[in-house]
PDB file of N, CA and C in Angstrom:
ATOM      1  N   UNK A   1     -15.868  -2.661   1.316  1.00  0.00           N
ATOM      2  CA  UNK A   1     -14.590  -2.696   2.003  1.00  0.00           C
ATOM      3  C   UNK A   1     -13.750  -3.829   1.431  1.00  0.00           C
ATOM      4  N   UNK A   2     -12.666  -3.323   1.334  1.00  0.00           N
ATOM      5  CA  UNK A   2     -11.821  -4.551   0.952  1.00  0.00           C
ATOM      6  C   UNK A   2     -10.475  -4.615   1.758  1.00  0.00           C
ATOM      7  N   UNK A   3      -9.750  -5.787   1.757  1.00  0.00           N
ATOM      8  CA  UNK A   3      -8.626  -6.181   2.804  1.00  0.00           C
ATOM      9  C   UNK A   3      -7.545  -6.304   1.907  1.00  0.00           C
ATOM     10  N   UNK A   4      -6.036  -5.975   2.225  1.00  0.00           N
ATOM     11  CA  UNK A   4      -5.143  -6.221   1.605  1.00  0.00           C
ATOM     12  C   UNK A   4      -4.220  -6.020   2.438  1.00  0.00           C
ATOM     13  N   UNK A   5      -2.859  -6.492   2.310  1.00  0.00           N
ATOM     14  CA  UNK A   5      -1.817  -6.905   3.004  1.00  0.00           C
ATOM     15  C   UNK A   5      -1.354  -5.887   2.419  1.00  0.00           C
ATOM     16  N   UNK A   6      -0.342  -5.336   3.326  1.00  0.00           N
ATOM     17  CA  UNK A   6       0.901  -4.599   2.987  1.00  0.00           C
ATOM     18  C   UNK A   6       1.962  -5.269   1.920  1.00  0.00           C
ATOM     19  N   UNK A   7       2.076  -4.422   0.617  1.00  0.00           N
ATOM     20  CA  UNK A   7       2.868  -5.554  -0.638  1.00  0.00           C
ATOM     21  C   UNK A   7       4.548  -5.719   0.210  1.00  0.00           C
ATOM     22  N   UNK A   8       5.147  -4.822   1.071  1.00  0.00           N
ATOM     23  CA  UNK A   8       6.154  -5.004   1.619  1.00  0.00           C
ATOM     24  C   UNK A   8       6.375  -5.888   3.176  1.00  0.00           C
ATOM     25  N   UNK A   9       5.209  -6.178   3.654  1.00  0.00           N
ATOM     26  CA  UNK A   9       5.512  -6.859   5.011  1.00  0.00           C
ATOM     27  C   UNK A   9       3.799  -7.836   5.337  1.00  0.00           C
ATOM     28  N   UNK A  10       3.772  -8.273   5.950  1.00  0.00           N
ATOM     29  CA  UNK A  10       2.388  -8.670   6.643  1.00  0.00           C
ATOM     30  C   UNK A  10       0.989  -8.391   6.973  1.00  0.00           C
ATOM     31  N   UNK A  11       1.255  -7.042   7.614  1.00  0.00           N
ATOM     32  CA  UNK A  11       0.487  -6.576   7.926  1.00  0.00           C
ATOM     33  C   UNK A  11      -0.580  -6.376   7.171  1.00  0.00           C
ATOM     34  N   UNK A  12      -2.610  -6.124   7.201  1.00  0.00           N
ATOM     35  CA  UNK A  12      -3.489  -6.207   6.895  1.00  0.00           C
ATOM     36  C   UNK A  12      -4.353  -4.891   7.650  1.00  0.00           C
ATOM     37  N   UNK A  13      -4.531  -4.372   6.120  1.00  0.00           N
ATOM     38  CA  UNK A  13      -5.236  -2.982   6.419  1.00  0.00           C
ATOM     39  C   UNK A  13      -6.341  -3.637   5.284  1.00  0.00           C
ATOM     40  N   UNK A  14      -7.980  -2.384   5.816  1.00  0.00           N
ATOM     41  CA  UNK A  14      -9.156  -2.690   5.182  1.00  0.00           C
ATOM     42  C   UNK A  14      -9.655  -1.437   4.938  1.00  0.00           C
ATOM     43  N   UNK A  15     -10.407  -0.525   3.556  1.00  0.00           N
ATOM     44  CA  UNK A  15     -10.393   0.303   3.325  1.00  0.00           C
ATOM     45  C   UNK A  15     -11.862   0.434   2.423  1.00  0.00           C
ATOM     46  N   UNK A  16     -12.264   0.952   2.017  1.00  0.00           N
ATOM     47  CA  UNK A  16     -13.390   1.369   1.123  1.00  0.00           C
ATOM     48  C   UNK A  16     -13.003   1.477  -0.292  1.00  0.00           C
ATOM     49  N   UNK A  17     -11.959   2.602  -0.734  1.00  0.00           N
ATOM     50  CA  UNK A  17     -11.300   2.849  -1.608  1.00  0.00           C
ATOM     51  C   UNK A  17      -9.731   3.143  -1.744  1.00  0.00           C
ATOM     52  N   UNK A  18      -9.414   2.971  -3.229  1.00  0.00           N
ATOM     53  CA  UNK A  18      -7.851   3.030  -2.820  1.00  0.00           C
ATOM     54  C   UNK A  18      -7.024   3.869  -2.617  1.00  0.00           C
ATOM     55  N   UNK A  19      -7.659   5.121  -2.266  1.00  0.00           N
ATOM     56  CA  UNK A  19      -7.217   6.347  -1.735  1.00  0.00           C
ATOM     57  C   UNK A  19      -6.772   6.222  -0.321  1.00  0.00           C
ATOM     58  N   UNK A  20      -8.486   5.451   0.415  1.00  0.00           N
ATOM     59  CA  UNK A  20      -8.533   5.320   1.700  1.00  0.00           C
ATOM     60  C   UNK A  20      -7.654   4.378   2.080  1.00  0.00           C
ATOM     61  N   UNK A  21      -7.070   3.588   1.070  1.00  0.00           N
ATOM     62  CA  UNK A  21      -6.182   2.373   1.838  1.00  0.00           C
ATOM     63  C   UNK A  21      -4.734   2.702   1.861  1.00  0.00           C
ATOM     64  N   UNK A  22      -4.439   3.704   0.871  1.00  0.00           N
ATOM     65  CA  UNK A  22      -3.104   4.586   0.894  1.00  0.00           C
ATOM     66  C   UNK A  22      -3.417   5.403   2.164  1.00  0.00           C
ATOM     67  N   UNK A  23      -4.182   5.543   2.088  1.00  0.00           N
ATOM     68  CA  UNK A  23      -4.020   6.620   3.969  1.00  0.00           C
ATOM     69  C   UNK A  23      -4.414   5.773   4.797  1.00  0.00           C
ATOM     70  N   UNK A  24      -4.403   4.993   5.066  1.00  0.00           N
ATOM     71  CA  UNK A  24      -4.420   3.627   6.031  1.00  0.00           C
ATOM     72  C   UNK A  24      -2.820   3.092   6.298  1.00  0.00           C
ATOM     73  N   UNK A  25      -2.356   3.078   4.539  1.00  0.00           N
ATOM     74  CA  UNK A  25      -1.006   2.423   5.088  1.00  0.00           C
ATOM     75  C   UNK A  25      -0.057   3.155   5.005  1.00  0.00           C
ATOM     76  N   UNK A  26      -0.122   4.439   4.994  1.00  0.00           N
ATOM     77  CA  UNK A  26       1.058   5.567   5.151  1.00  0.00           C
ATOM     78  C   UNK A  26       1.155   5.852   6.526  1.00  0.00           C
ATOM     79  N   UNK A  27       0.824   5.827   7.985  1.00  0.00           N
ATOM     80  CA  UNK A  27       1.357   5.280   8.806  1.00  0.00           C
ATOM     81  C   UNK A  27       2.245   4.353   8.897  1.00  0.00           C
ATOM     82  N   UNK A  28       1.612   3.550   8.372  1.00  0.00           N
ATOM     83  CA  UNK A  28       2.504   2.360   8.521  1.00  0.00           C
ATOM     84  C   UNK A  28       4.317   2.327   7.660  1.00  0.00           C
ATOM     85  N   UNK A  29       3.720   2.902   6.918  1.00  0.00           N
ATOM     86  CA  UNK A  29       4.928   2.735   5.773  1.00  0.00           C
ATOM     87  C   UNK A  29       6.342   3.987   6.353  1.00  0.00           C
ATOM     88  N   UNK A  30       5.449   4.931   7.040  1.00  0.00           N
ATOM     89  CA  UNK A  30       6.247   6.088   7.746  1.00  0.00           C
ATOM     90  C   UNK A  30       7.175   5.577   9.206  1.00  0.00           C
ATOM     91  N   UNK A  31       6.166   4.663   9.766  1.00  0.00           N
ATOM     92  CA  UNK A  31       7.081   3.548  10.703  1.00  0.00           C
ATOM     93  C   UNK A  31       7.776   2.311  10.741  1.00  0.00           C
ATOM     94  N   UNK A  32       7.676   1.915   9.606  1.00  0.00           N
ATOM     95  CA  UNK A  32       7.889   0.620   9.682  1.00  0.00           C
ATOM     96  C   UNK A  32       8.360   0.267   8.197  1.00  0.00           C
ATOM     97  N   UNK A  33       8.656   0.997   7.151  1.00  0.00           N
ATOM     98  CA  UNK A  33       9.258   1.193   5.524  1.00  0.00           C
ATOM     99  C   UNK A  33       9.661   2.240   5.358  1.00  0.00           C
ATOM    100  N   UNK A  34      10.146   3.233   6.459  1.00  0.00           N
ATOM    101  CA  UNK A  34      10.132   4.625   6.028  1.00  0.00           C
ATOM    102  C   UNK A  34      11.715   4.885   4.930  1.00  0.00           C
ATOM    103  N   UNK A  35      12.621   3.853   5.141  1.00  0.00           N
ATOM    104  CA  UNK A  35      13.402   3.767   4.256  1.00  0.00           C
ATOM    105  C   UNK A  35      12.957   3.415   2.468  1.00  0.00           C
ATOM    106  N   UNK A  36      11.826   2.745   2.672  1.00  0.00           N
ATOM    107  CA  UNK A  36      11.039   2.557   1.083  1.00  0.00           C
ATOM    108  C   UNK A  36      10.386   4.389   0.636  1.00  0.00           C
ATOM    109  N   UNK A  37       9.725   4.968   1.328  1.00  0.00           N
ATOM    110  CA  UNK A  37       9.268   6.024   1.297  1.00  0.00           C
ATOM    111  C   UNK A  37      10.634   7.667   1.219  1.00  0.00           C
ATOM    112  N   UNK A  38      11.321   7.196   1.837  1.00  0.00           N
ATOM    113  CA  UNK A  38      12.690   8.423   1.502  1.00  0.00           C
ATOM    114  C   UNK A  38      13.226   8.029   0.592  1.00  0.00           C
ATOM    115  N   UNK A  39      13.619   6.826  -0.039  1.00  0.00           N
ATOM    116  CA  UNK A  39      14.947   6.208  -0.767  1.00  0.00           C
ATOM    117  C   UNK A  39      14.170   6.404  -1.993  1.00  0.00           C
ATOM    118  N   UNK A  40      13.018   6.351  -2.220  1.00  0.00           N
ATOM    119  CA  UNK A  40      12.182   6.274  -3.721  1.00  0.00           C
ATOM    120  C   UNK A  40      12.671   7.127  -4.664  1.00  0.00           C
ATOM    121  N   UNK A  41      12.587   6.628  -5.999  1.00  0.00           N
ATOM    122  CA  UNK A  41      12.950   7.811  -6.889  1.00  0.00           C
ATOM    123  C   UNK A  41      11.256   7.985  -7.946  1.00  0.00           C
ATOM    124  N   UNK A  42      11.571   8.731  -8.345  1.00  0.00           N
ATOM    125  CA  UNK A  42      10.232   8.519  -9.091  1.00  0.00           C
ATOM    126  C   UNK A  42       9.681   7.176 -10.277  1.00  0.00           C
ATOM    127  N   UNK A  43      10.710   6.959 -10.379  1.00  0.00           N
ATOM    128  CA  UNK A  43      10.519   5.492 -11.167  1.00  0.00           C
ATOM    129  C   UNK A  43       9.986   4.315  -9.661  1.00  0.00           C
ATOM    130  N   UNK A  44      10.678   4.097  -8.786  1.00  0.00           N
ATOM    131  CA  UNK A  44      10.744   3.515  -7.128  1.00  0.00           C
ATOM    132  C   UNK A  44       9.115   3.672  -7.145  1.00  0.00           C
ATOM    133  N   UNK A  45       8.934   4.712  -7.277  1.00  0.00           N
ATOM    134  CA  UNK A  45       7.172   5.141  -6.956  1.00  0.00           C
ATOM    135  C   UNK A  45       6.160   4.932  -8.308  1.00  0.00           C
ATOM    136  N   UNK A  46       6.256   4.561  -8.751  1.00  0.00           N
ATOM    137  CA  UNK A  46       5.838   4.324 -10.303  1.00  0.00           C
ATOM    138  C   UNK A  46       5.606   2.617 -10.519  1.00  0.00           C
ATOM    139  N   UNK A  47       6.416   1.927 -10.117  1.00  0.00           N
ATOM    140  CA  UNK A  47       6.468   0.751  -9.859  1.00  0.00           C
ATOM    141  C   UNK A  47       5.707  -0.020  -8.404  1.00  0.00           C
ATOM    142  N   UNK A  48       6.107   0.761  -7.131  1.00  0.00           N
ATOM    143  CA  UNK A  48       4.998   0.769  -6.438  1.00  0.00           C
ATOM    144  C   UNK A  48       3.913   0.681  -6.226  1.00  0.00           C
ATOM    145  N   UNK A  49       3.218   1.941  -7.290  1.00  0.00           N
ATOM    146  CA  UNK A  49       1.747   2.012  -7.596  1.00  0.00           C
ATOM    147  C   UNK A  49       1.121   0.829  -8.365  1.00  0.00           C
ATOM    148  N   UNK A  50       2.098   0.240  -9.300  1.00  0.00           N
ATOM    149  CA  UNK A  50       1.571  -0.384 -10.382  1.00  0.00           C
ATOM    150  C   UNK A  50       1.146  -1.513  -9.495  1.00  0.00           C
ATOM    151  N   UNK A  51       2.315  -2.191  -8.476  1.00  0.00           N
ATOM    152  CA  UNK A  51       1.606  -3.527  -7.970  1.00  0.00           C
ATOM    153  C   UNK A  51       1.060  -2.825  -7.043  1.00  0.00           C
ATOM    154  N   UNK A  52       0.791  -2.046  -6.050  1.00  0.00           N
ATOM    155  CA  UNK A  52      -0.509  -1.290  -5.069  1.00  0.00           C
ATOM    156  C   UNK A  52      -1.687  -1.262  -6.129  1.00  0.00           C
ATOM    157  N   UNK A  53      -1.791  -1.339  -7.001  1.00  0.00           N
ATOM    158  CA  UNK A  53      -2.884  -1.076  -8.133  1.00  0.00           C
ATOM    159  C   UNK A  53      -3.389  -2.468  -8.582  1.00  0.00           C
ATOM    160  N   UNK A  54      -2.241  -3.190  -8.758  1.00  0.00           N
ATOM    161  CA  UNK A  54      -2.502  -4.632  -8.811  1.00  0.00           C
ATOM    162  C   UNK A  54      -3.095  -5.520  -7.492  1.00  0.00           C
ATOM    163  N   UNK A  55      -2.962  -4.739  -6.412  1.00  0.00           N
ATOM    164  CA  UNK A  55      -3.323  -5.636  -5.370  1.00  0.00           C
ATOM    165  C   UNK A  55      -4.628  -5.302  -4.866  1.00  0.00           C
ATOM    166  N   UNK A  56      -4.780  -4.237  -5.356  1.00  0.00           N
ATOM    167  CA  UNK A  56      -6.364  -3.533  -4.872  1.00  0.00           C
ATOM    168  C   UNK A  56      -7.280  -4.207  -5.801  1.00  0.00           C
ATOM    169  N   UNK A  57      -7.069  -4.676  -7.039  1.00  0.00           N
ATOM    170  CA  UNK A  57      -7.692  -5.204  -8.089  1.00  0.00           C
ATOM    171  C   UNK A  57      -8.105  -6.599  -7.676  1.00  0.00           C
ATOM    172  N   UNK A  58      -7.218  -7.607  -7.006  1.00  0.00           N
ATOM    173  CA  UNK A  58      -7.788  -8.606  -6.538  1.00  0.00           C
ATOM    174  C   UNK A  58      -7.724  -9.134  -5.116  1.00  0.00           C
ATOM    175  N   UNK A  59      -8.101  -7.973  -4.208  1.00  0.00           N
ATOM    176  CA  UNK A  59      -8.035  -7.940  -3.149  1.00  0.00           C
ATOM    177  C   UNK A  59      -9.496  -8.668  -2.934  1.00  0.00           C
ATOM    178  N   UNK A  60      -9.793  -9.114  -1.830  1.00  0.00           N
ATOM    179  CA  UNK A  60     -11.055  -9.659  -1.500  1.00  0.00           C
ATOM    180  C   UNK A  60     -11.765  -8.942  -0.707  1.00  0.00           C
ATOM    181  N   UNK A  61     -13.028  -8.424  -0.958  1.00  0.00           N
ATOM    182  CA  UNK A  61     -13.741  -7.690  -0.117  1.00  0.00           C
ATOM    183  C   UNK A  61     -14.224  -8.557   0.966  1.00  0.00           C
ATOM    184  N   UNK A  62     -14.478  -7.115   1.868  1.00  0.00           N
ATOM    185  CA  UNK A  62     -14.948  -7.581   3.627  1.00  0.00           C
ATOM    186  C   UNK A  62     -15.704  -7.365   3.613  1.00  0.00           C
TER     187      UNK A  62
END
């Protein structure tokens, strides 16, 4: 399991893998970023991933 903060706000979700932690924080992102999630363009989402990818990499396991 590993822990990581939301790269846009505070909040702290904990997940197994980084599939599972994208469906952990897509709630969240649907309530509380849902303007990050409509406004995206595909580049918007491309850049996203890269630091979501970066943060799973040195996230600290639980």
């Amino acid at each position: 399991m590993k822990k990581m903060t939301c790269p846009d706000c505070d909040k702290e979700f904990t997940a197994d893998t980084p599939e599972n932690m994208m469906d952990a924080m897509h709630p969240h992102y649907m309530s509380d970023h849902k303007e990050i999630i409509e406004g995206a363009t595909p580049e918007n989402k491309k850049e996203w991933m890269g630091k979501f990818n970066e943060e799973w990499e040195k996230a600290e396991s639980v």
